[in-house]
PDB file of N, CA and C in Angstrom:
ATOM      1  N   UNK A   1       2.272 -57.761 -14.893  1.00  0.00           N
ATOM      2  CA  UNK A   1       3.571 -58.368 -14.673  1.00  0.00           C
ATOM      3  C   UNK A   1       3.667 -58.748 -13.198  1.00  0.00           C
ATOM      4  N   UNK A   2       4.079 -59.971 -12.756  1.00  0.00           N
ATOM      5  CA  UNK A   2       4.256 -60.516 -11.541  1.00  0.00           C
ATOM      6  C   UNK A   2       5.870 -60.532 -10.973  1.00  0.00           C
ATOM      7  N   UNK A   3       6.028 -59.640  -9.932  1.00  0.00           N
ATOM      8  CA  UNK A   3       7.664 -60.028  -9.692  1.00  0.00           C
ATOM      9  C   UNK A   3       7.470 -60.563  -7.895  1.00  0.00           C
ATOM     10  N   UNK A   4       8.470 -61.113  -8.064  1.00  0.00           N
ATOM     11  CA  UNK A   4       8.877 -61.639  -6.548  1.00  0.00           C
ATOM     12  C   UNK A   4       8.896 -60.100  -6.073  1.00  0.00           C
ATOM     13  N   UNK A   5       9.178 -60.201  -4.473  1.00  0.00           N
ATOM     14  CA  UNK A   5       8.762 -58.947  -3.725  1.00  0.00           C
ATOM     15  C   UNK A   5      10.481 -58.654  -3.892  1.00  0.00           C
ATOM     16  N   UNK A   6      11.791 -59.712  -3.859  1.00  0.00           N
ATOM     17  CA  UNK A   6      13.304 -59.104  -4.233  1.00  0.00           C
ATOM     18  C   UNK A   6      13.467 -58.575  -5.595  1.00  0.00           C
ATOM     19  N   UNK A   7      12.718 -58.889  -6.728  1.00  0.00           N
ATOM     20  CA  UNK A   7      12.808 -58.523  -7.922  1.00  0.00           C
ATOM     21  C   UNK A   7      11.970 -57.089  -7.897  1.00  0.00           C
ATOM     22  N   UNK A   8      10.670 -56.933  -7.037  1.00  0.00           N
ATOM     23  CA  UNK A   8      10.283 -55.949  -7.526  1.00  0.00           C
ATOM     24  C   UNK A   8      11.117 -54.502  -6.754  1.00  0.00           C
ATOM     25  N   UNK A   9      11.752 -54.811  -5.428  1.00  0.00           N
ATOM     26  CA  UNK A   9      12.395 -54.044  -4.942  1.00  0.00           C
ATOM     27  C   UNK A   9      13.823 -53.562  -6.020  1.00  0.00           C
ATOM     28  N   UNK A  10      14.322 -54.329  -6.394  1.00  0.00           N
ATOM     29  CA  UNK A  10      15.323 -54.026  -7.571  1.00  0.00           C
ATOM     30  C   UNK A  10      15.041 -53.266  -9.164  1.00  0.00           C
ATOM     31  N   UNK A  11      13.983 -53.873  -9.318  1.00  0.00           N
ATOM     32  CA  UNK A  11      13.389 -52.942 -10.403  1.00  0.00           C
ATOM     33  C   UNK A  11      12.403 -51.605 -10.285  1.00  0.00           C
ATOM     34  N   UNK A  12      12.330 -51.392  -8.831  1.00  0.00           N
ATOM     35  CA  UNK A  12      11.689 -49.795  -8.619  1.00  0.00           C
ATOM     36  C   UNK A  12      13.002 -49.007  -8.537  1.00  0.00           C
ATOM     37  N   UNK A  13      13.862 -49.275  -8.850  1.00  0.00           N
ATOM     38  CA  UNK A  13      15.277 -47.826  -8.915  1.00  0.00           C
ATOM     39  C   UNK A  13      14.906 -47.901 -10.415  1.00  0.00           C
ATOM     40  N   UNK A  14      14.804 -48.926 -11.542  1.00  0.00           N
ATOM     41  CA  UNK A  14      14.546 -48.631 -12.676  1.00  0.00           C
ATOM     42  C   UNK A  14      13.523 -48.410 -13.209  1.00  0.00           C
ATOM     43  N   UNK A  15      12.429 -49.012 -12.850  1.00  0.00           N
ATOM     44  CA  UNK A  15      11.016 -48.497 -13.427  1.00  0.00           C
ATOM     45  C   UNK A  15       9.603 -48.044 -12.143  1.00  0.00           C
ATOM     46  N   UNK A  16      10.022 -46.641 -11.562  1.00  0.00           N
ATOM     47  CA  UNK A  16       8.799 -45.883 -10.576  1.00  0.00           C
ATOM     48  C   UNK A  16       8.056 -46.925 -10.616  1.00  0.00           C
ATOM     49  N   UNK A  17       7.281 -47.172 -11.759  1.00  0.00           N
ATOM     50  CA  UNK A  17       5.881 -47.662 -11.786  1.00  0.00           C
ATOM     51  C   UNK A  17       5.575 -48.928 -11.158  1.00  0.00           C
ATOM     52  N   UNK A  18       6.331 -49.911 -10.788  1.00  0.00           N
ATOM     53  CA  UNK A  18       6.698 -50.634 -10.427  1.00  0.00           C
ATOM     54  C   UNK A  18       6.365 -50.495  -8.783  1.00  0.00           C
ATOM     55  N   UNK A  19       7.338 -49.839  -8.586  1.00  0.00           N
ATOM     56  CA  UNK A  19       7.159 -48.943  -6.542  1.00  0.00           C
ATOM     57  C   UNK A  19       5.518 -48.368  -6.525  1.00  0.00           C
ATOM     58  N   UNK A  20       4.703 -47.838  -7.603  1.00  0.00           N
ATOM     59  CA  UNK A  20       3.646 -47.889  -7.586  1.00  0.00           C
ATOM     60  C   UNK A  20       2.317 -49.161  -7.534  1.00  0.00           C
ATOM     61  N   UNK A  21       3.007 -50.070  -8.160  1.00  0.00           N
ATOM     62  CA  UNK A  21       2.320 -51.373  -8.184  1.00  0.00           C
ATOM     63  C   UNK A  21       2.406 -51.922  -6.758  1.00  0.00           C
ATOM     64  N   UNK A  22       3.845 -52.268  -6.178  1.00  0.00           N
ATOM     65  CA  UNK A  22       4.151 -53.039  -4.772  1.00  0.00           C
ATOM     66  C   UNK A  22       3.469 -51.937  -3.989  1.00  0.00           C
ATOM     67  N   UNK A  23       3.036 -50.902  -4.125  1.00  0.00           N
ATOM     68  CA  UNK A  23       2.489 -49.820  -2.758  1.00  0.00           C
ATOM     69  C   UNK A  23       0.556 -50.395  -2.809  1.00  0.00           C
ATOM     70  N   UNK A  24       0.608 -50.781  -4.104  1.00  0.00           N
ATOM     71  CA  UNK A  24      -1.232 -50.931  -4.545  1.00  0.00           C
ATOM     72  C   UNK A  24      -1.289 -52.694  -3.659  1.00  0.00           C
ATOM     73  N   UNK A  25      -0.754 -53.276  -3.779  1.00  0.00           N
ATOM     74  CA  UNK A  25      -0.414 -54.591  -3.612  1.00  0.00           C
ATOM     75  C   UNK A  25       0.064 -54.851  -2.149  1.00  0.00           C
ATOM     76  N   UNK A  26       0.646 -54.038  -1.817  1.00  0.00           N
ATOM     77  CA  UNK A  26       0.731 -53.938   0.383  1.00  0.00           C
ATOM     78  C   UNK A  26      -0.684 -53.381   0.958  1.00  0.00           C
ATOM     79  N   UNK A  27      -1.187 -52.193  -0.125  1.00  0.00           N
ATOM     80  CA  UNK A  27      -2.212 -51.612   0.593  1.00  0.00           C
ATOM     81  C   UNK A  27      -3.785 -52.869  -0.109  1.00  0.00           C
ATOM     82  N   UNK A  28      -3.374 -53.529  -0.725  1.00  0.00           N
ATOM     83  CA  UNK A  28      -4.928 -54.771  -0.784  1.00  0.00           C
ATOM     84  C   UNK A  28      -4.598 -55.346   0.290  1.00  0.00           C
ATOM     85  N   UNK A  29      -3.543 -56.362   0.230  1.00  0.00           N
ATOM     86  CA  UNK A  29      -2.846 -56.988   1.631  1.00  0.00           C
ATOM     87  C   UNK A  29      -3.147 -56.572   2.472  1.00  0.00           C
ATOM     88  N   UNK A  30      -2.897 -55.692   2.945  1.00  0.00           N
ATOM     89  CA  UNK A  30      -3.486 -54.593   4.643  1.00  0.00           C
ATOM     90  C   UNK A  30      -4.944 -54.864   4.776  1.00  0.00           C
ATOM     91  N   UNK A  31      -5.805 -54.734   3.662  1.00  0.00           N
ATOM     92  CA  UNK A  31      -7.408 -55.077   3.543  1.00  0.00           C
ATOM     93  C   UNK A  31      -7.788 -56.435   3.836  1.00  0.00           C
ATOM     94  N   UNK A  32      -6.636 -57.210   3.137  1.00  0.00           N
ATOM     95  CA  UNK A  32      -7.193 -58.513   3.661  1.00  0.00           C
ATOM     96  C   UNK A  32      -6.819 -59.218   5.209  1.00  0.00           C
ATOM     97  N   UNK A  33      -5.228 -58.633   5.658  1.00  0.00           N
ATOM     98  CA  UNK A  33      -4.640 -59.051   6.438  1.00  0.00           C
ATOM     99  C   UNK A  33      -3.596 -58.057   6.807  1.00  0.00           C
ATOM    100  N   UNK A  34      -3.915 -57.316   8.224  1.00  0.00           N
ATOM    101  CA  UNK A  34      -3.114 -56.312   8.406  1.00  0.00           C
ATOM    102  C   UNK A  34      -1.931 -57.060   8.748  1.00  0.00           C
ATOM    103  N   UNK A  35      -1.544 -57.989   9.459  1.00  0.00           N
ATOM    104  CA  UNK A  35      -0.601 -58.267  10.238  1.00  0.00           C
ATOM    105  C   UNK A  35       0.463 -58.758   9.137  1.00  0.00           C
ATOM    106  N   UNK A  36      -0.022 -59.560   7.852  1.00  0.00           N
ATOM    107  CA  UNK A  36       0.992 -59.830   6.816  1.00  0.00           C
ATOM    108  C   UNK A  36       1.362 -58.928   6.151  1.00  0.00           C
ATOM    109  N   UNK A  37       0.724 -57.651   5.902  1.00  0.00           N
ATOM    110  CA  UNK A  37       1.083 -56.344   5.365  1.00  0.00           C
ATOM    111  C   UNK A  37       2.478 -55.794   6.238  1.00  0.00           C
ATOM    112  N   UNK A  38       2.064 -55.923   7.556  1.00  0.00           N
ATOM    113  CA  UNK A  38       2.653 -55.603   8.454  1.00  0.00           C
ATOM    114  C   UNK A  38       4.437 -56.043   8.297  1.00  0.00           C
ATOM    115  N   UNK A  39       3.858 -57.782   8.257  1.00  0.00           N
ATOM    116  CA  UNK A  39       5.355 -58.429   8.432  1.00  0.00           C
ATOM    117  C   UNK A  39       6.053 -58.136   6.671  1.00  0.00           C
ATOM    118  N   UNK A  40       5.590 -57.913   6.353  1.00  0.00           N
ATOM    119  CA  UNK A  40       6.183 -57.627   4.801  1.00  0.00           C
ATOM    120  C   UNK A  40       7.205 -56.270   4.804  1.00  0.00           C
ATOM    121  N   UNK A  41       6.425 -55.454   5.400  1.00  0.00           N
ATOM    122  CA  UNK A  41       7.078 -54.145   5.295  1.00  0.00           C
ATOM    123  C   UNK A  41       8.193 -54.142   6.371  1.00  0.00           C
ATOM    124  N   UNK A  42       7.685 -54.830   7.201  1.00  0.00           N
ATOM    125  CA  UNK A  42       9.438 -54.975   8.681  1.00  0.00           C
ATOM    126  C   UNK A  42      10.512 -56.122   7.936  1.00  0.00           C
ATOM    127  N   UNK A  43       9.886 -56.498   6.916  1.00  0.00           N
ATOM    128  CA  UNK A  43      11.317 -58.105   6.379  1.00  0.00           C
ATOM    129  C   UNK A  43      11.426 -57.253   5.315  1.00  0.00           C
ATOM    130  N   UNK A  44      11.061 -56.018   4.328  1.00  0.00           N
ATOM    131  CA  UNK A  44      11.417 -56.139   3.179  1.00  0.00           C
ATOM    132  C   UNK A  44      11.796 -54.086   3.245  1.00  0.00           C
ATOM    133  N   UNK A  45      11.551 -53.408   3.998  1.00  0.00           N
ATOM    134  CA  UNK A  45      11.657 -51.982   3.755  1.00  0.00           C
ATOM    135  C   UNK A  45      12.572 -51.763   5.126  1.00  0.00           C
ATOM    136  N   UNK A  46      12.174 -52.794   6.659  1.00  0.00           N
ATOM    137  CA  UNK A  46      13.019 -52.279   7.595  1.00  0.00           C
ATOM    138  C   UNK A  46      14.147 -53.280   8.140  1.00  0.00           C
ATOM    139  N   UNK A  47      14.161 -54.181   6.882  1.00  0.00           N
ATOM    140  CA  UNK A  47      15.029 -54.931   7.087  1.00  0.00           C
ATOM    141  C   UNK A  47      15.370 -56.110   8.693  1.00  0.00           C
ATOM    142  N   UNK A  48      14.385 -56.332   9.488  1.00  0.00           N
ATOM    143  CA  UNK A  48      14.071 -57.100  10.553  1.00  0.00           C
ATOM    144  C   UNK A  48      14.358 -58.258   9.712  1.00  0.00           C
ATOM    145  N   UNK A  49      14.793 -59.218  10.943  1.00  0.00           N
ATOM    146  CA  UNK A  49      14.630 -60.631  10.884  1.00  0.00           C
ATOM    147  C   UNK A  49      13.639 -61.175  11.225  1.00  0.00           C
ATOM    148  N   UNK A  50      13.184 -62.379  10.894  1.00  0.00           N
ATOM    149  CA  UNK A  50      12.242 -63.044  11.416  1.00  0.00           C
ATOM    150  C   UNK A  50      11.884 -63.135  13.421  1.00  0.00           C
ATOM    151  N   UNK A  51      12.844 -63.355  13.404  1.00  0.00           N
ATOM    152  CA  UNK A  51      13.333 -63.370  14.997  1.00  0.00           C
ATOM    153  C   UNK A  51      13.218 -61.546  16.048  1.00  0.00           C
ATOM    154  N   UNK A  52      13.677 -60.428  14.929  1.00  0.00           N
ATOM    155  CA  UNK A  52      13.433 -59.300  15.596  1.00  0.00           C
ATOM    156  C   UNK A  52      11.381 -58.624  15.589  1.00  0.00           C
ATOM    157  N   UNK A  53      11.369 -59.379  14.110  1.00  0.00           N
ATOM    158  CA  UNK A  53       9.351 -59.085  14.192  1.00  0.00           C
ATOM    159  C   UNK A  53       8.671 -59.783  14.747  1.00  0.00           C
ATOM    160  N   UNK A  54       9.361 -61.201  15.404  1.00  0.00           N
ATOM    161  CA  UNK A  54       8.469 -61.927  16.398  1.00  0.00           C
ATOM    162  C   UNK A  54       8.267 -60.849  17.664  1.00  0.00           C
ATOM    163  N   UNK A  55       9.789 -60.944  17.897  1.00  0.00           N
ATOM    164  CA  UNK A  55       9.505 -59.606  19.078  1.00  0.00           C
ATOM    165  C   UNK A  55       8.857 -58.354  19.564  1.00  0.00           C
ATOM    166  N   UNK A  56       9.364 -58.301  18.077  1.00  0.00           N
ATOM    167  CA  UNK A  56       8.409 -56.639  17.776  1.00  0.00           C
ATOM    168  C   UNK A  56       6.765 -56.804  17.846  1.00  0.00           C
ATOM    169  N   UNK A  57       6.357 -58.247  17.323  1.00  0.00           N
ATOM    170  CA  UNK A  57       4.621 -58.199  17.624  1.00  0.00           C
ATOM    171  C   UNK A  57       4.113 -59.045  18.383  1.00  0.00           C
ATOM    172  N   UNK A  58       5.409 -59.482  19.673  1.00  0.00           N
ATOM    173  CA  UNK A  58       4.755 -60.442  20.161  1.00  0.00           C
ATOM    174  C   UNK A  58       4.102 -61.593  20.058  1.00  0.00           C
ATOM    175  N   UNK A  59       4.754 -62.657  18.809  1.00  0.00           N
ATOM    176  CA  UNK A  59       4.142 -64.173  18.404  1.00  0.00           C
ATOM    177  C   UNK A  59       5.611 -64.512  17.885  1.00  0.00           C
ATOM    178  N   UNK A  60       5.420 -65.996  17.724  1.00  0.00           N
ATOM    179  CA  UNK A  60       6.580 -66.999  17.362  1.00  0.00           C
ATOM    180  C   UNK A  60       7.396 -66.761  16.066  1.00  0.00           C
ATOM    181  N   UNK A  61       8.357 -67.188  16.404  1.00  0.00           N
ATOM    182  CA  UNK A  61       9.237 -67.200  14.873  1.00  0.00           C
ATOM    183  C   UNK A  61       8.301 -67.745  13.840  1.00  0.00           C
ATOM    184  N   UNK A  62       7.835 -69.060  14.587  1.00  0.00           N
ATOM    185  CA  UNK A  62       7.092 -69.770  13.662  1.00  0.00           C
ATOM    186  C   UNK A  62       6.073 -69.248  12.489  1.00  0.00           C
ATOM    187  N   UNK A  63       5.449 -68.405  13.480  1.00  0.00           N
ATOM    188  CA  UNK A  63       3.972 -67.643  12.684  1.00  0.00           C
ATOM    189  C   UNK A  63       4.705 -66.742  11.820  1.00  0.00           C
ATOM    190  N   UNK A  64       5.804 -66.036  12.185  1.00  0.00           N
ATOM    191  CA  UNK A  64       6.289 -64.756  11.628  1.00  0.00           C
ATOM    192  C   UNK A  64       6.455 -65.819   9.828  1.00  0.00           C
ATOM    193  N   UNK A  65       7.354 -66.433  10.293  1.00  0.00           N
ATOM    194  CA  UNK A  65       8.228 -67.195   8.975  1.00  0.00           C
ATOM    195  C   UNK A  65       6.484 -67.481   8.322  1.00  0.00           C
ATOM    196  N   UNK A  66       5.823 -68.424   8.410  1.00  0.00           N
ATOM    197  CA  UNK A  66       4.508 -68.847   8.247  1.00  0.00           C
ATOM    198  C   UNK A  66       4.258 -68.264   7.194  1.00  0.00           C
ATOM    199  N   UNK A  67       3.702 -66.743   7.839  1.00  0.00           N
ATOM    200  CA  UNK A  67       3.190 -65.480   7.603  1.00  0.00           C
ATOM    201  C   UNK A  67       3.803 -64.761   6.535  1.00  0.00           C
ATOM    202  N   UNK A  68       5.034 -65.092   6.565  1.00  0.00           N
ATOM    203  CA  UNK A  68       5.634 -64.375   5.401  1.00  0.00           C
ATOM    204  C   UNK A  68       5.657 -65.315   3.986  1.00  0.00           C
ATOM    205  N   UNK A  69       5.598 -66.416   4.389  1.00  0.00           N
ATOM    206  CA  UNK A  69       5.338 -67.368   3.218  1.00  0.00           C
ATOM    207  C   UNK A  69       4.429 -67.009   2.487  1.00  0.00           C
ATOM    208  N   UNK A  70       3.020 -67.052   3.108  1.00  0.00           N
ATOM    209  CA  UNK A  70       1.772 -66.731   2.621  1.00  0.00           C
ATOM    210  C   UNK A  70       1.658 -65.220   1.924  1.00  0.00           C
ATOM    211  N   UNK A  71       2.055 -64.460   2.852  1.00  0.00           N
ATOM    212  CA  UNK A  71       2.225 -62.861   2.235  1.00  0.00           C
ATOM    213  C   UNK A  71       2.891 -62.871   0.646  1.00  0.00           C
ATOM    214  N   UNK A  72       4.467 -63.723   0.927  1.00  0.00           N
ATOM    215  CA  UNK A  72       4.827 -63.423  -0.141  1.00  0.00           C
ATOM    216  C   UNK A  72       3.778 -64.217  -1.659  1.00  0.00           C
ATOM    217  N   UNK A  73       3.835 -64.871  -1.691  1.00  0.00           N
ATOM    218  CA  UNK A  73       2.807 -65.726  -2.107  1.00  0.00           C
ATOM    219  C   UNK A  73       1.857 -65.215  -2.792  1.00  0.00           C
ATOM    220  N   UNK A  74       0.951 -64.730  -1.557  1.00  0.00           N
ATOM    221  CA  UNK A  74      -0.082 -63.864  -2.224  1.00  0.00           C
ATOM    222  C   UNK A  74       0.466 -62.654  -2.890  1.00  0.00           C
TER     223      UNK A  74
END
């Protein structure tokens, strides 16, 4: 089953297994690309803006937004 990363956050209060899948699926991500693992977990668990994780890692809004396209994506 494929959910968007807002759908799958909404359906791990109802189905664990789910919060088990998105944890298997950040930790491939991290293998392929730490830094999109990275920006995933500051836009989607610590709630940052695009604009506060540029800061936080030192590169452009641009790349951040970019980056999260692709992350989500993949």
């Amino acid at each position: 089953e494929c959910l968007s990363i807002d759908e799958a956050r909404d359906a791990c209060m109802q189905r664990p297994s789910v919060m088990i899948d998105l944890d298997d699926a950040l930790v491939e991500l991290e293998r392929q690309d730490a830094r999109k693992a990275q920006l995933i977990e500051m836009r989607f668990f610590g709630g940052l803006t695009a604009e506060e994780s540029a800061a936080a890692l030192n590169i452009s809004v641009t790349t951040v937004r970019r980056e999260l396209r692709v992350a989500q994506a993949w």
